[in-house]
C-alpha atoms as a PDB file:
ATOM      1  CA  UNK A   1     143.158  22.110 112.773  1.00  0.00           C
ATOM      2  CA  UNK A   2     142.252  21.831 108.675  1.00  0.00           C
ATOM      3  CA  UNK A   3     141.175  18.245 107.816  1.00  0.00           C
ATOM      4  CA  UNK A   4     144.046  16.053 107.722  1.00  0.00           C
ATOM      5  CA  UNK A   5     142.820  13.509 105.218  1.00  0.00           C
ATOM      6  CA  UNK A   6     140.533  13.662 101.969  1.00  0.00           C
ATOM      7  CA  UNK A   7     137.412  11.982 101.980  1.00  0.00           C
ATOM      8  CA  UNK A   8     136.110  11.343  98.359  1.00  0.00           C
ATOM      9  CA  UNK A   9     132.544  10.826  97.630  1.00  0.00           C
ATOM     10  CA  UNK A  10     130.414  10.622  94.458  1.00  0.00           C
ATOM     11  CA  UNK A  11     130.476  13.970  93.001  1.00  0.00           C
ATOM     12  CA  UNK A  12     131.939  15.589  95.868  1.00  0.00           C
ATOM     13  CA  UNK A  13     135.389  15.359  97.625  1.00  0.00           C
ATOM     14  CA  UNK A  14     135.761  16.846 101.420  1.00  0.00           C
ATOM     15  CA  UNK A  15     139.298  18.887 101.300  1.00  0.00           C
ATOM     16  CA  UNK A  16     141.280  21.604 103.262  1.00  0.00           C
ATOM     17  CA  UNK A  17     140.455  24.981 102.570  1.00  0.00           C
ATOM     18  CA  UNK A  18     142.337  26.979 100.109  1.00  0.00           C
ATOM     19  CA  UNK A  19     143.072  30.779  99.636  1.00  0.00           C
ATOM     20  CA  UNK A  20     141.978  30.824  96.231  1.00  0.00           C
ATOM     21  CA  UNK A  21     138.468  29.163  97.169  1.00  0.00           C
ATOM     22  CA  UNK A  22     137.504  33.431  98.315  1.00  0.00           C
ATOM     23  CA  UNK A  23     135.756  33.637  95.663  1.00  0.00           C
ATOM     24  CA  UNK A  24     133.428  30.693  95.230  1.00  0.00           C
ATOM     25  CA  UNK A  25     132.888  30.579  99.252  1.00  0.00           C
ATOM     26  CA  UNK A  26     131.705  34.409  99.166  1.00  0.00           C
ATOM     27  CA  UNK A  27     129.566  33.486  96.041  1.00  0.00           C
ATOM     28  CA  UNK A  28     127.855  30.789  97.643  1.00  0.00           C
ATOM     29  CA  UNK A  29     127.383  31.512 101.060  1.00  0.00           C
ATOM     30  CA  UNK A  30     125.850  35.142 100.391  1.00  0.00           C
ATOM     31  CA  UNK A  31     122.790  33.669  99.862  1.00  0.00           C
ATOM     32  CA  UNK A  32     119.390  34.545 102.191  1.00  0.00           C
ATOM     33  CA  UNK A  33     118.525  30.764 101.516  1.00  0.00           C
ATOM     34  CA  UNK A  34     121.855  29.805 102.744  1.00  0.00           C
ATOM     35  CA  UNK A  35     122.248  31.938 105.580  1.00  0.00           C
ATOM     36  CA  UNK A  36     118.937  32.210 107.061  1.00  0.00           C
ATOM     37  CA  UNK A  37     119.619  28.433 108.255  1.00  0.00           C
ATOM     38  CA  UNK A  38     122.711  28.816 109.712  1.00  0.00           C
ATOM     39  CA  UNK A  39     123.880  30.210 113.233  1.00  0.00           C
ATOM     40  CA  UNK A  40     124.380  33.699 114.070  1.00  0.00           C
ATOM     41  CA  UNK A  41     127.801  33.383 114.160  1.00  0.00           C
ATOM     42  CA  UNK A  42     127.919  33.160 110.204  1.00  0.00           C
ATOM     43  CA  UNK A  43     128.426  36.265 108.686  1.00  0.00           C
ATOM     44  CA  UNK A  44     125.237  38.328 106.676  1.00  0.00           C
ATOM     45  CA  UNK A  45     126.098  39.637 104.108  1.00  0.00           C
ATOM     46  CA  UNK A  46     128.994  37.183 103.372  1.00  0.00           C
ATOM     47  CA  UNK A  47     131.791  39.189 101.791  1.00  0.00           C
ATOM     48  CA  UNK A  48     135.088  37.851 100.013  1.00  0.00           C
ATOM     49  CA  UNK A  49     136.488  40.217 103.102  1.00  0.00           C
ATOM     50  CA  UNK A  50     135.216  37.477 105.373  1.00  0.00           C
ATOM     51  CA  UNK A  51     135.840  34.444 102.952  1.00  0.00           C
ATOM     52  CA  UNK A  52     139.457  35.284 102.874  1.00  0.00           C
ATOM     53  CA  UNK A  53     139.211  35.846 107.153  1.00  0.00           C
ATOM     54  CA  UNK A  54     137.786  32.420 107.086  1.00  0.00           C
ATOM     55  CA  UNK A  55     140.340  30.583 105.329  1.00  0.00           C
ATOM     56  CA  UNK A  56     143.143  32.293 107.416  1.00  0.00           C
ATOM     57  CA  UNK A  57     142.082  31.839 109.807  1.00  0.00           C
ATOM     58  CA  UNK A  58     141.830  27.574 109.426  1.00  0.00           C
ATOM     59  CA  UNK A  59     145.194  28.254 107.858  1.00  0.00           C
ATOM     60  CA  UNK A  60     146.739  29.729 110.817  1.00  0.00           C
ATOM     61  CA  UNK A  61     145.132  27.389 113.454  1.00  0.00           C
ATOM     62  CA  UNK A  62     142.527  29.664 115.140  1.00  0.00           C
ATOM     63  CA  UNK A  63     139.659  27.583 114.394  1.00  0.00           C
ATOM     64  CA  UNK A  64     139.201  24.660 116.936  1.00  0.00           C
ATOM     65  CA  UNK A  65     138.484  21.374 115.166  1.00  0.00           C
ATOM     66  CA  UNK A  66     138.361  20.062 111.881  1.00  0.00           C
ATOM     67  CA  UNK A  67     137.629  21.929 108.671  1.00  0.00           C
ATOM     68  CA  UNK A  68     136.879  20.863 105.255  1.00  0.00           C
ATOM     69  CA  UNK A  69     136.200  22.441 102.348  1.00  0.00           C
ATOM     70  CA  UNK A  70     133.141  20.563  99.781  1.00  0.00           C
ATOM     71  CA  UNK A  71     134.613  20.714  96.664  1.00  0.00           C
ATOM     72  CA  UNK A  72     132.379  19.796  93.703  1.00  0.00           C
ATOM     73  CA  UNK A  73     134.379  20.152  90.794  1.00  0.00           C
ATOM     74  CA  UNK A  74     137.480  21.876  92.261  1.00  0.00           C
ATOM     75  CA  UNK A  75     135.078  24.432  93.560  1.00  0.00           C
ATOM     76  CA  UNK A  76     134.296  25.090  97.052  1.00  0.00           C
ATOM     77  CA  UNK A  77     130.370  24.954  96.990  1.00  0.00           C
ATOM     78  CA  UNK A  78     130.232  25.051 100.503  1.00  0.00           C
ATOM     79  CA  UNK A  79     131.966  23.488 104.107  1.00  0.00           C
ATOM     80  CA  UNK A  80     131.512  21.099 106.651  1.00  0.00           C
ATOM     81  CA  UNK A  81     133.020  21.102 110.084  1.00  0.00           C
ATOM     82  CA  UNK A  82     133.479  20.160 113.848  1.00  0.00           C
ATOM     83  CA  UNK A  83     134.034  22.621 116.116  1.00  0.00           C
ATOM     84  CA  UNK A  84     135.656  21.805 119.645  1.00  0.00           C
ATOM     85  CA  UNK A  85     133.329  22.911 122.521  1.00  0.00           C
ATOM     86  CA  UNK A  86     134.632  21.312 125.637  1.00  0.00           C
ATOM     87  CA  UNK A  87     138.131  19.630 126.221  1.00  0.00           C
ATOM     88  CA  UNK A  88     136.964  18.487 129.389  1.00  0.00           C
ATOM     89  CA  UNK A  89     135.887  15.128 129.882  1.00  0.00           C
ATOM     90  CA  UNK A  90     133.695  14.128 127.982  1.00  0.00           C
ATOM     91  CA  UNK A  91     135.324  16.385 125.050  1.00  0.00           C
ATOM     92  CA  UNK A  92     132.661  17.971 123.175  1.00  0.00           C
ATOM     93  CA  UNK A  93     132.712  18.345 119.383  1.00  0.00           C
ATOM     94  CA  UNK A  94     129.505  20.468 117.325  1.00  0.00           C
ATOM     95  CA  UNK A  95     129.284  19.420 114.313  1.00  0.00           C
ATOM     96  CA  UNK A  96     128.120  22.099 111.267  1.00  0.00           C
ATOM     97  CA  UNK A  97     127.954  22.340 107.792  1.00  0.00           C
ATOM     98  CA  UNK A  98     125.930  23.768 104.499  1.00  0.00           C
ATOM     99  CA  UNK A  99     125.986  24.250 100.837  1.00  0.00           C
ATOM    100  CA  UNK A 100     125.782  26.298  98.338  1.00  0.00           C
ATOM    101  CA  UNK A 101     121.828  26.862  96.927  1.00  0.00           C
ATOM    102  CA  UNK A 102     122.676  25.175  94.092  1.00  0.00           C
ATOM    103  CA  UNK A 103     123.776  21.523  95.115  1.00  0.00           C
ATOM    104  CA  UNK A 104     120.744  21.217  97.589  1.00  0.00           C
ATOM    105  CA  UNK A 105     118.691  17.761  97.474  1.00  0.00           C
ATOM    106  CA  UNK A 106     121.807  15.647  95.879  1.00  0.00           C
ATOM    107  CA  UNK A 107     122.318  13.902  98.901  1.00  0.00           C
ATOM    108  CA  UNK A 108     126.278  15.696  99.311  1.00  0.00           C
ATOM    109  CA  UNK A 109     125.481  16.395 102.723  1.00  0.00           C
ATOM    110  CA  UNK A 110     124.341  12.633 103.882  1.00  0.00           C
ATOM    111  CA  UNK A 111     127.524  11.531 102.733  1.00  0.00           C
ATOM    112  CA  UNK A 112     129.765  14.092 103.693  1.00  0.00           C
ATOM    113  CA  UNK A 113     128.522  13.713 107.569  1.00  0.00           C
ATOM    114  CA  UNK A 114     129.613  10.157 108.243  1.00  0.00           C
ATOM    115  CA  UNK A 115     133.524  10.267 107.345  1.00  0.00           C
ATOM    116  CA  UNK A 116     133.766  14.203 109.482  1.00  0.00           C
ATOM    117  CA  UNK A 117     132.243  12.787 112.504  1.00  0.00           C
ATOM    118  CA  UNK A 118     134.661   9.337 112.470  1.00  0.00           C
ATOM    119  CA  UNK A 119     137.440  12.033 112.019  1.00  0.00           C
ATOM    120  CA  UNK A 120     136.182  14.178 114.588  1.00  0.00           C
ATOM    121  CA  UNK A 121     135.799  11.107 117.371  1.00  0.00           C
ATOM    122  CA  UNK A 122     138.869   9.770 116.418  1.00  0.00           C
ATOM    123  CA  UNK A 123     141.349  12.857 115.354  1.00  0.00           C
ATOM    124  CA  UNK A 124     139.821  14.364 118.391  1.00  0.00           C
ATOM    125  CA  UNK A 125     139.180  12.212 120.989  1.00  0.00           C
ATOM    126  CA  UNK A 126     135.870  13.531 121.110  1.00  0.00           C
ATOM    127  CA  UNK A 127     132.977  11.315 123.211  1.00  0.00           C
ATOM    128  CA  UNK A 128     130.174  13.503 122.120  1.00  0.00           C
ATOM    129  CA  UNK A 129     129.148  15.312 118.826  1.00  0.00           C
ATOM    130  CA  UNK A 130     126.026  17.905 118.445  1.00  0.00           C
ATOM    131  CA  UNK A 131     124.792  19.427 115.933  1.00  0.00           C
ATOM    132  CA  UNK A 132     122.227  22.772 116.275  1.00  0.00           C
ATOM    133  CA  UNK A 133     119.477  23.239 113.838  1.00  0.00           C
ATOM    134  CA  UNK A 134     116.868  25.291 112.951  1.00  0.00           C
ATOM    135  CA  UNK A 135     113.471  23.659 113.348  1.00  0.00           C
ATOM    136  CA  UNK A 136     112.734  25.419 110.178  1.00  0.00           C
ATOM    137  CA  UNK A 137     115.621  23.894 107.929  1.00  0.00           C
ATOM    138  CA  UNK A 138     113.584  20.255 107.675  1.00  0.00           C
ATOM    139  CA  UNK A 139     116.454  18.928 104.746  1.00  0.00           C
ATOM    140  CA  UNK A 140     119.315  19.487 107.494  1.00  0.00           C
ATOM    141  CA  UNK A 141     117.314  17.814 110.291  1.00  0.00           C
ATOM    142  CA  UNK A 142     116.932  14.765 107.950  1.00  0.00           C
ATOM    143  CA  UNK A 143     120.061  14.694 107.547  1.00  0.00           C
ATOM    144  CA  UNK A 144     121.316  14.220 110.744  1.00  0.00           C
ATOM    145  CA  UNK A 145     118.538  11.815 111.466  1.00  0.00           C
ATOM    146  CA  UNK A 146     119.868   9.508 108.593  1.00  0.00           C
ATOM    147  CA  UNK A 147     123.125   9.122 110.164  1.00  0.00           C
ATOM    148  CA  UNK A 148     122.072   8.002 113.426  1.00  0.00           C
ATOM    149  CA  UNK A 149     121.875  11.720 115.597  1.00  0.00           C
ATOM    150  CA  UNK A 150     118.938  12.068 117.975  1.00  0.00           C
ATOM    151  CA  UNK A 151     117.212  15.035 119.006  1.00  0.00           C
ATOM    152  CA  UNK A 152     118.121  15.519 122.355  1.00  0.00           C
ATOM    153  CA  UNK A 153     116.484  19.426 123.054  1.00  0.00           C
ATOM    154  CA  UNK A 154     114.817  21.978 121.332  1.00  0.00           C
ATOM    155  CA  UNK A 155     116.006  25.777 122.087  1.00  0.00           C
ATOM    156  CA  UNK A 156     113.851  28.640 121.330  1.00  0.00           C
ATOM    157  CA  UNK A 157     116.233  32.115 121.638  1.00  0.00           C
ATOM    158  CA  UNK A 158     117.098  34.900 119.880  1.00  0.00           C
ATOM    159  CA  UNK A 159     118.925  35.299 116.960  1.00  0.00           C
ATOM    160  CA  UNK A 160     120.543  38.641 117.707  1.00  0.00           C
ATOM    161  CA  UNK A 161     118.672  40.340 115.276  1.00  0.00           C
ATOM    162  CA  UNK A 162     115.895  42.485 116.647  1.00  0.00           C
ATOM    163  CA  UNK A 163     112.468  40.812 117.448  1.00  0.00           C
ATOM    164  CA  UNK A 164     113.725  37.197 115.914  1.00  0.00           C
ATOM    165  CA  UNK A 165     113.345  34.156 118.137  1.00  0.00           C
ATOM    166  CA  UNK A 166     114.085  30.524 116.055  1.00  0.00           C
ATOM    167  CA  UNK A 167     113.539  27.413 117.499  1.00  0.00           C
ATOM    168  CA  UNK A 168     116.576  25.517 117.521  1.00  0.00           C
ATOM    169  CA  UNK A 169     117.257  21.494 117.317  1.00  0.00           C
ATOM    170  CA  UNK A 170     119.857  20.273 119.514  1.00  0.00           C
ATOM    171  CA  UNK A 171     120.686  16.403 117.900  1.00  0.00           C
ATOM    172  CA  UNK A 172     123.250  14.624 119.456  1.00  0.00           C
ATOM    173  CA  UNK A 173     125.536  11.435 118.316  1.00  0.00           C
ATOM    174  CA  UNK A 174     127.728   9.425 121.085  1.00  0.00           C
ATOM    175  CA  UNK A 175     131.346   7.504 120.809  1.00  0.00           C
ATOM    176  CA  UNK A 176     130.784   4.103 119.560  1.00  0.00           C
ATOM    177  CA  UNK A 177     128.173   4.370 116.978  1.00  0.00           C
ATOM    178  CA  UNK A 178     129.870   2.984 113.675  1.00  0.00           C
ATOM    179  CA  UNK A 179     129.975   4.663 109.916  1.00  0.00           C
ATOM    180  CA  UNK A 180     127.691   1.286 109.325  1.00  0.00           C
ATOM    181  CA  UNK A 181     125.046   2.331 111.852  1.00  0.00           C
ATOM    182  CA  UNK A 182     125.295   5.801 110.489  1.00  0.00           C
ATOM    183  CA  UNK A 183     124.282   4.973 106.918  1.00  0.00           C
ATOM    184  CA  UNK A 184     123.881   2.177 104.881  1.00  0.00           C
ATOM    185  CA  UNK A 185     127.528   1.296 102.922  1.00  0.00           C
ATOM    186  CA  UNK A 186     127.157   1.786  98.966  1.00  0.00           C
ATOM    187  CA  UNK A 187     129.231   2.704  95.814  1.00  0.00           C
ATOM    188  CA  UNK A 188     128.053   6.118  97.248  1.00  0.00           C
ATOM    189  CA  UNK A 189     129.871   6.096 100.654  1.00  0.00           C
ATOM    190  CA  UNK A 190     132.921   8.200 100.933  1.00  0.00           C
ATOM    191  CA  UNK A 191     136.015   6.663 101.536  1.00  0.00           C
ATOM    192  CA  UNK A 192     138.596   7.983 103.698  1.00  0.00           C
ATOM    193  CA  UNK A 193     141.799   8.605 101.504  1.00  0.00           C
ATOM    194  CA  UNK A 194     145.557   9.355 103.697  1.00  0.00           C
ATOM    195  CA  UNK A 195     146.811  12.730 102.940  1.00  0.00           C
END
């Protein structure tokens, strides 16, 4: 499912993906700093080839969730996301998301978390979100730590690359805790906008 509402924040707006953002999500995500914190299951080397797979395949529904786009001045500098593990009771949403070397430390991915996890509990009926990190990638553990997730496990397993074993973060956020306790409301806050 691609995000059915824009969420604007300071700097930043969270959109759907778009076939002409190829470029800029290949340019930014085929980057050793970016990808060496993310999950296997992102691609290395990141090619336009697998931008443009990307964006289909959010365009054609294969991609169980929501998916948004962060667009910093009508470029997509990198994505955000939730991911649909279980539809069994209690559905299961995992939460992910990064950025582009180059808009680190502005504080875009505090307030992009908040409004994607209220869509994600209430767009998808979801009772649970978690979010895997690398115990390595400190900034993105803060991040979920300002807006209210708690470590609930830490993994350590392979990465499928020969003789790599990361220690992973499992942080975990339930139904019922509000954008307020999440992070503190300011001029900075995104606000949901309809579609």
């Amino acid at each position: 499912m691609v995000g059915a509402a824009v969420q604007v924040g300071t700097g930043f707006l969270l959109r759907a993906w778009r076939e002409m953002d190829a470029e800029s999500l290949a340019a930014h995500a085929n980057n050793r700093n970016v990808w060496s914190n993310l999950r296997s299951r992102f691609p290395r080397p990141y090619t336009i080839a697998n931008a443009r797979t990307w964006i289909t395949r959010i365009a054609s529904g294969h991609e169980r969730g929501l998916q948004f786009a962060i667009d910093v001045d009508g470029i997509a500098v990198g994505g955000i996301g939730i991911d649909v593990v279980s539809y069994n009771a209690p559905r299961l949403g995992e939460l992910g998301y990064w950025l582009g070397e180059n808009f680190w430390g502005q504080g875009i991915a505090s307030r992009a978390v908040p409004p994607v996890c209220e869509q994600g509990f209430e767009k998808l009926s979801l009772a649970r979100l978690r979010a895997v990190v690398r115990d390595s990638n400190v900034a993105s553990l803060r991040v979920l730590e300002k807006n209210g997730f708690v470590m609930e496990s830490k993994l350590r397993r392979s990465d499928r690359r020969p003789r790599s074993a990361v220690v992973e973060m499992v942080y975990v956020l339930e139904r019922g805790a509000t954008a307020r306790q999440w992070v503190t409301p300011s001029a900075e806050s995104p606000a949901v906008l309809p579609a």
